[in-house]
Protein backbone atom coordinates (compact mmCIF):
# COMPACT_ATOMS: atom_id res chain seq x y z
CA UNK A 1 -8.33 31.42 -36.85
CA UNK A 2 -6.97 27.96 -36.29
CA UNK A 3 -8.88 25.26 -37.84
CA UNK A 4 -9.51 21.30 -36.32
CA UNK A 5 -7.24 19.25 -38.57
CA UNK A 6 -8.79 15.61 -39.90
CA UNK A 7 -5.70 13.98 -39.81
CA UNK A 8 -5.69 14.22 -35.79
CA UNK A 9 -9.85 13.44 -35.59
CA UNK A 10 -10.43 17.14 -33.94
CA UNK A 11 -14.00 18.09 -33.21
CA UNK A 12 -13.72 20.94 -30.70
CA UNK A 13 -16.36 20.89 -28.52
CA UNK A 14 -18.52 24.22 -27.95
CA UNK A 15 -21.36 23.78 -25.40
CA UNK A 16 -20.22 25.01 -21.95
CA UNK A 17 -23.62 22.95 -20.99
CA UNK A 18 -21.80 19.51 -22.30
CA UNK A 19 -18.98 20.88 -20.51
CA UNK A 20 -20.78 21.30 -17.48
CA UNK A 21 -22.26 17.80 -17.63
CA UNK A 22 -18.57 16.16 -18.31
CA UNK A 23 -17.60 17.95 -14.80
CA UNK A 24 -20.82 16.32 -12.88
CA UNK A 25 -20.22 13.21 -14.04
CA UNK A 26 -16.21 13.39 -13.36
CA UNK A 27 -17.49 14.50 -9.53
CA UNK A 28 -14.16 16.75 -9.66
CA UNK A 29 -13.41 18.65 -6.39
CA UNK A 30 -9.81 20.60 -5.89
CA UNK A 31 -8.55 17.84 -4.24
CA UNK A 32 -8.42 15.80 -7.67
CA UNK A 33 -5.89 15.45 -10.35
CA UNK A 34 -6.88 15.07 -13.67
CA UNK A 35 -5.46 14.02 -17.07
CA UNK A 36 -6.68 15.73 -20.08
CA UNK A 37 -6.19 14.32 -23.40
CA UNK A 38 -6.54 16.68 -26.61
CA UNK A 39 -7.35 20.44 -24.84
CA UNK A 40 -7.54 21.51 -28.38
CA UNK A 41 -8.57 25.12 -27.73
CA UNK A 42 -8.67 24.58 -23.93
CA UNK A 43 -12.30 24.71 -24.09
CA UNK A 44 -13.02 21.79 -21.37
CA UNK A 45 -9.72 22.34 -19.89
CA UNK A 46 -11.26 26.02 -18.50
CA UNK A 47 -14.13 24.06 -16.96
CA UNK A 48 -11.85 21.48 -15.49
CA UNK A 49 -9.91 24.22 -13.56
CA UNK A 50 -12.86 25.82 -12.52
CA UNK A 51 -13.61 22.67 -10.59
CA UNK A 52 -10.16 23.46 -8.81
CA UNK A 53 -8.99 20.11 -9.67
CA UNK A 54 -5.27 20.14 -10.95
CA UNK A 55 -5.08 18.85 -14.57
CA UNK A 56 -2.42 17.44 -16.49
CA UNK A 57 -3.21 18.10 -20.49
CA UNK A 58 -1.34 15.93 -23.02
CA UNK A 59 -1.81 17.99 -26.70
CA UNK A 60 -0.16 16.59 -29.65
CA UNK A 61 -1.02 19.75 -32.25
CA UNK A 62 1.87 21.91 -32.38
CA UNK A 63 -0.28 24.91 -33.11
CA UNK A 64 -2.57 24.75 -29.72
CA UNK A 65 0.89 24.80 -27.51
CA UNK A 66 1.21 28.29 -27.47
CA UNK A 67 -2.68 29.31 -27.36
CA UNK A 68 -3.17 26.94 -24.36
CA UNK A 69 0.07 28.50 -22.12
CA UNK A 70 -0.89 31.34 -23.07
CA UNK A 71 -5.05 30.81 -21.83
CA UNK A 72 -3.72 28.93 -19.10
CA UNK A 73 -0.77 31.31 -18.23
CA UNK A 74 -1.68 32.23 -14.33
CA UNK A 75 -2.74 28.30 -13.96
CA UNK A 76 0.43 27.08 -14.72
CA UNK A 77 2.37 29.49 -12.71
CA UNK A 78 0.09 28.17 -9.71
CA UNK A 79 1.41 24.89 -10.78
CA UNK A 80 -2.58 24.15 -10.99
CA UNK A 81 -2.19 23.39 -14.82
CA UNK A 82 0.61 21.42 -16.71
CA UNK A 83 0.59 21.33 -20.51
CA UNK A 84 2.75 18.21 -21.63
CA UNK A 85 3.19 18.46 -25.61
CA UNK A 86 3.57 15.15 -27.52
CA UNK A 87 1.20 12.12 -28.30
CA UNK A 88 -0.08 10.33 -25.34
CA UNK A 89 0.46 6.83 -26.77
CA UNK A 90 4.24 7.42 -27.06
CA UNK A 91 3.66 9.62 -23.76
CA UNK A 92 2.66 6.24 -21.65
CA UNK A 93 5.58 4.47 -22.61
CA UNK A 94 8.05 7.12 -20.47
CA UNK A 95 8.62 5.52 -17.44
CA UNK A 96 8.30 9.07 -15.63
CA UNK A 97 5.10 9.55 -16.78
CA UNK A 98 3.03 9.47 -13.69
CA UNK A 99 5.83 9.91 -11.37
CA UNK A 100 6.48 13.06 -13.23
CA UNK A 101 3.54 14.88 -14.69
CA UNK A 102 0.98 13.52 -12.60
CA UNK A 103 2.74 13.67 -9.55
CA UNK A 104 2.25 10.07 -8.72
CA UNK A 105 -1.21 10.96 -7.50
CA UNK A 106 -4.29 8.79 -7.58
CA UNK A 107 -6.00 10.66 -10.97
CA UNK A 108 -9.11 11.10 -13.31
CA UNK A 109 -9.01 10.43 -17.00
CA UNK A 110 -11.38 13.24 -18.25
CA UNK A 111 -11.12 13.95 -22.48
CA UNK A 112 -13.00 14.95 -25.37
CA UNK A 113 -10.80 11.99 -27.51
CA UNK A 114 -10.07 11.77 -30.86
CA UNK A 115 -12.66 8.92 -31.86
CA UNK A 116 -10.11 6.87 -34.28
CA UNK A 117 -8.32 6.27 -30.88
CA UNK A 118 -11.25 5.36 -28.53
CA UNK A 119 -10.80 1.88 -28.55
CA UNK A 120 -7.01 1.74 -27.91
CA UNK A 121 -7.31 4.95 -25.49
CA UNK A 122 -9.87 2.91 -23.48
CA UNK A 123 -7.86 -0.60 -23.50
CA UNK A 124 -4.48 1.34 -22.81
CA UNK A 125 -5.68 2.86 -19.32
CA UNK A 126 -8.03 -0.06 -18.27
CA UNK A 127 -4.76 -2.47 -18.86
CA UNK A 128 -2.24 -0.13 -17.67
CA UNK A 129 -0.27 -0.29 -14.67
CA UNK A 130 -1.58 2.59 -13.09
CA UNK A 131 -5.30 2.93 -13.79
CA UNK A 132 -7.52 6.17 -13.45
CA UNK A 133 -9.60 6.06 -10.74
CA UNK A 134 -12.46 6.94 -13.05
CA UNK A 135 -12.86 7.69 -16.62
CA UNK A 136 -15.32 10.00 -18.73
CA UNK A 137 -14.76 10.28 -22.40
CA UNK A 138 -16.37 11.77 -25.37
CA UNK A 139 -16.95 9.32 -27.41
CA UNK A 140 -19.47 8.03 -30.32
CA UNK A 141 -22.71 7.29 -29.29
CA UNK A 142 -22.91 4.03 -31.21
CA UNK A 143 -19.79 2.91 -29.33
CA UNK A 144 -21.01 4.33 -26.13
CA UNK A 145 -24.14 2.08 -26.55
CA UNK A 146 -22.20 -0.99 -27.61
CA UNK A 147 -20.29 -0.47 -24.18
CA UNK A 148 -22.84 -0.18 -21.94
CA UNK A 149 -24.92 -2.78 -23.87
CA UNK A 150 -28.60 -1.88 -23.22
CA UNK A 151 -29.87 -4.44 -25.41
CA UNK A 152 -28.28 -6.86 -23.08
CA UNK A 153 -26.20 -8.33 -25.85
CA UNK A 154 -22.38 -7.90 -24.87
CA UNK A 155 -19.16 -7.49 -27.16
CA UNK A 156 -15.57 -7.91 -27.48
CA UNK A 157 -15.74 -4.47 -25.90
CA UNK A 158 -18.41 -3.97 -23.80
CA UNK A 159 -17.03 -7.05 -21.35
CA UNK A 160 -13.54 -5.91 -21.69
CA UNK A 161 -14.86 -2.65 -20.32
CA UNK A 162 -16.63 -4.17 -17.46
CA UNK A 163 -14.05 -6.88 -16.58
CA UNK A 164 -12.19 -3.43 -14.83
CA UNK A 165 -15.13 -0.73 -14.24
CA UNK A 166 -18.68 0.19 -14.37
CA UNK A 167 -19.55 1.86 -17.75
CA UNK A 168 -22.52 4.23 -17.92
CA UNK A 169 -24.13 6.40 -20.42
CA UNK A 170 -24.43 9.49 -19.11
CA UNK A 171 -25.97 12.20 -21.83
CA UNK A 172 -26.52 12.02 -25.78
CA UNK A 173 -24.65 14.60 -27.53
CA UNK A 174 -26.02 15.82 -30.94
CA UNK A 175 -23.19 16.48 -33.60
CA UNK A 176 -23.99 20.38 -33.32
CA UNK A 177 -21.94 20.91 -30.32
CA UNK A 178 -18.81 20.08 -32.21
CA UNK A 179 -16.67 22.40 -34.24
CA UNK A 180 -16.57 21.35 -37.20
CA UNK A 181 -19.71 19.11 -36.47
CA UNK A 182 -19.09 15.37 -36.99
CA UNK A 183 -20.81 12.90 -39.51
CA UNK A 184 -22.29 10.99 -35.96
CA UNK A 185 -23.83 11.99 -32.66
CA UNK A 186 -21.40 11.60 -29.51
CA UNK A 187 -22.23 10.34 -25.80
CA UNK A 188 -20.34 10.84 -22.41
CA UNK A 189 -19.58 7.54 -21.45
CA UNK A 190 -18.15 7.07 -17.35
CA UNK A 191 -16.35 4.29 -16.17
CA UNK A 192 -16.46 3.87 -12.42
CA UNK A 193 -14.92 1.65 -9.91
CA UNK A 194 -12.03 0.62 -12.30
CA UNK A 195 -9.67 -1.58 -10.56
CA UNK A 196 -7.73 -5.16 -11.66
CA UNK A 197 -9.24 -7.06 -9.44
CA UNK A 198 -10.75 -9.31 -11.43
CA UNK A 199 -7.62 -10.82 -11.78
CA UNK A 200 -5.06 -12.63 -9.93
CA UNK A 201 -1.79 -11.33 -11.84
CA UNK A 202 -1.21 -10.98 -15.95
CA UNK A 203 -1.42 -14.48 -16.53
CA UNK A 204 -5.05 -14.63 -15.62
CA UNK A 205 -5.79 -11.67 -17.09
CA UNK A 206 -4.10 -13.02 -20.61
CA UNK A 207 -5.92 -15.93 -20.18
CA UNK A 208 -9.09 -14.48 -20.05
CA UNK A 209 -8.99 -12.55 -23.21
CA UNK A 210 -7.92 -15.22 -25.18
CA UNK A 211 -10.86 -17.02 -24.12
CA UNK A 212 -12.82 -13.88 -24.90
CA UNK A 213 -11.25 -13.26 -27.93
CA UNK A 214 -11.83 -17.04 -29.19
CA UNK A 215 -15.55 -17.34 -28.01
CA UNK A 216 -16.54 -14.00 -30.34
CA UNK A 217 -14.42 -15.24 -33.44
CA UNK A 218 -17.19 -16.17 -35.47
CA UNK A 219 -20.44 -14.67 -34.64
CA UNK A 220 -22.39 -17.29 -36.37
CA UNK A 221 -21.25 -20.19 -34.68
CA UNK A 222 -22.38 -20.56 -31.49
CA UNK A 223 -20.06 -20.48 -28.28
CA UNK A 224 -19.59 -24.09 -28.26
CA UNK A 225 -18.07 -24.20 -31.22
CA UNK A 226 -15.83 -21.03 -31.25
CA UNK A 227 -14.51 -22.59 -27.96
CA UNK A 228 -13.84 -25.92 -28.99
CA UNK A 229 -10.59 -24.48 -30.47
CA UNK A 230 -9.31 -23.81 -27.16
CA UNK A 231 -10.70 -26.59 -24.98
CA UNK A 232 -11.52 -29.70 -27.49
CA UNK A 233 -13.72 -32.45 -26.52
CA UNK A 234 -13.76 -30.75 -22.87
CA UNK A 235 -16.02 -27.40 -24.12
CA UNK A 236 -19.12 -29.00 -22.91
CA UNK A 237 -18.45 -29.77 -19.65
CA UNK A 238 -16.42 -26.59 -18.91
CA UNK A 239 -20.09 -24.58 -20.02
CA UNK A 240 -21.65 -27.00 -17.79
CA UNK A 241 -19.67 -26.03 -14.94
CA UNK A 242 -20.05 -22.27 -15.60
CA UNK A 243 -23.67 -22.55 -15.92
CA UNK A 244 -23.85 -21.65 -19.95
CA UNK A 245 -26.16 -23.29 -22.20
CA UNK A 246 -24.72 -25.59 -24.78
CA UNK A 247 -26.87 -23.65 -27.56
CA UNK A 248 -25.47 -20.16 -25.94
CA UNK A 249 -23.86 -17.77 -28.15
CA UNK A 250 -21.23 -15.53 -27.30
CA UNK A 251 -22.81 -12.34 -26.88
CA UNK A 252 -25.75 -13.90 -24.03
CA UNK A 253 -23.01 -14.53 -21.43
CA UNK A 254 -22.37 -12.07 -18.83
CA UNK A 255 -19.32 -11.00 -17.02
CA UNK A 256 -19.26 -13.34 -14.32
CA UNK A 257 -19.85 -16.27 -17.04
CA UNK A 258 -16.93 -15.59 -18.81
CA UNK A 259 -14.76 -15.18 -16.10
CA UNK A 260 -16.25 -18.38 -14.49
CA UNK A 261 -15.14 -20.18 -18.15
CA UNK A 262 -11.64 -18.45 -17.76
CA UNK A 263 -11.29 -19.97 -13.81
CA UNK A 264 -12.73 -23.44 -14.99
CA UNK A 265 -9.84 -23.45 -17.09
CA UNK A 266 -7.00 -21.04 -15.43
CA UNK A 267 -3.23 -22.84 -15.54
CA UNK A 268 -3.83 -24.15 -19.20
CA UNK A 269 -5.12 -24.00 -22.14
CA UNK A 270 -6.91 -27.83 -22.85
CA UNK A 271 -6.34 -29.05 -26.34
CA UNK A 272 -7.80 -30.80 -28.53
């Protein structure tokens, strides 16, 4: 019996219901490609193929290779399933990648992640060159909630999400559908409608998290003064012009305020 190992953040997932949920909220039809990160056991990869989808599964643990080709055995000789072994952050820096394993195909990022990588997973594929279409991810519920920010106060994260997609909660999931169960419940979190066009080219898209960044760099000043690092004596009247209250801190501003800030002040950055 093969055991999750710490050291890679494995919970294996064991409700087929979850499972069942993750596929609804993917909207997967055999006309899809999918990316898989972390099959583990292949436990969401058998309801993934069920869907008819193809999937592309990127597993790092040397010890699931030969369980998953063999599970998966008639898939991949349908060229329905390919099993890529290796880690998926060294994986995106191959040129080849997409070309490659993913046939160059418009695709769905679907995965049960390992939650020490959530944050850089979800920054790596909203930033990258070719983004999924849509992404739904297995992630903690705390950081699912952050995202999505119900309370209607935003973060670093939460806006960086939005800036490129629509993030939803979709279902709570209780630690006890995880093998070994973790010290947290977990959510499915979708991201729709992700696309770069919020911004012109890299420049603007640079520009506005550095503006981001700055404005939540001390969460106990207000945005005023976080900002005034960036644009000096000219803060006020670049709020102004965006429509944010002097007294507004950074996590009150929507999406369209802060990119309204970041146009205000697109081609440079106004010193002191």
């Amino acid at each position: 019996m093969i055991h999750a190992k710490k050291s890679l953040g494995q919970n294996f997932l064991n409700s087929k219901t979850v499972a069942r949920d993750i596929i609804r909220a993917g909207d997967l039809s055999p006309s899809d490609t999918v990316l898989e990160i972390g099959p583990g056991k292949g436990f969401l990869t058998s309801e993934l193929l069920a869907s008819g989808a193809r999937v592309t599964a990127v597993e790092k643990d040397d010890r699931m290779i030969p369980i998953l080709s063999e599970k998966f055995s008639e898939e991949i000789k349908m060229k329905q399933f390919t099993l890529v072994h290796g880690d998926i952050m060294e994986i995106l820096t191959h040129q080849n990648f997409f070309s490659k394993d993913l046939g160059g195909q418009a695709y769905k990022l679907v995965a049960n992640i390992p939650y020490y990588l959530t944050g850089q997973i979800i920054r790596t594929f909203l930033e990258a060159k070719e983004k999924p279409e849509r992404m739904i991810l297995m992630v903690q519920k705390e950081v699912a909630t952050r995202i999505v920010a119900r309370d209607k106060k935003e973060s670093i994260l939460s806006i960086a999400v939005k800036v490129y997609g629509t993030p939803k909660l979709i279902k709570k999931v209780p630690a006890r559908y995880f093998t070994p169960a973790p010290k947290v419940d977990s959510a499915i979190l979708s991201i729709e409608n992700i696309s770069g066009k919020s911004f012109a080219d890299k420049v603007s898209e640079k520009h506005f998290f550095e503006v981001v960044r700055t404005g939540f760099a001390h969460k106990r000043k207000i945005l005023a003064g976080n900002l005034k690092e960036l644009f000096g004596e000219k803060t006020l009247v670049v709020l102004k012009n965006a429509q944010v209250a002097e007294n507004a801190r950074a996590e009150d501003l929507s999406l369209n305020q802060w990119l309204s800030i970041a146009q205000l002040t697109a081609g440079a950055i106004l010193k002191k």
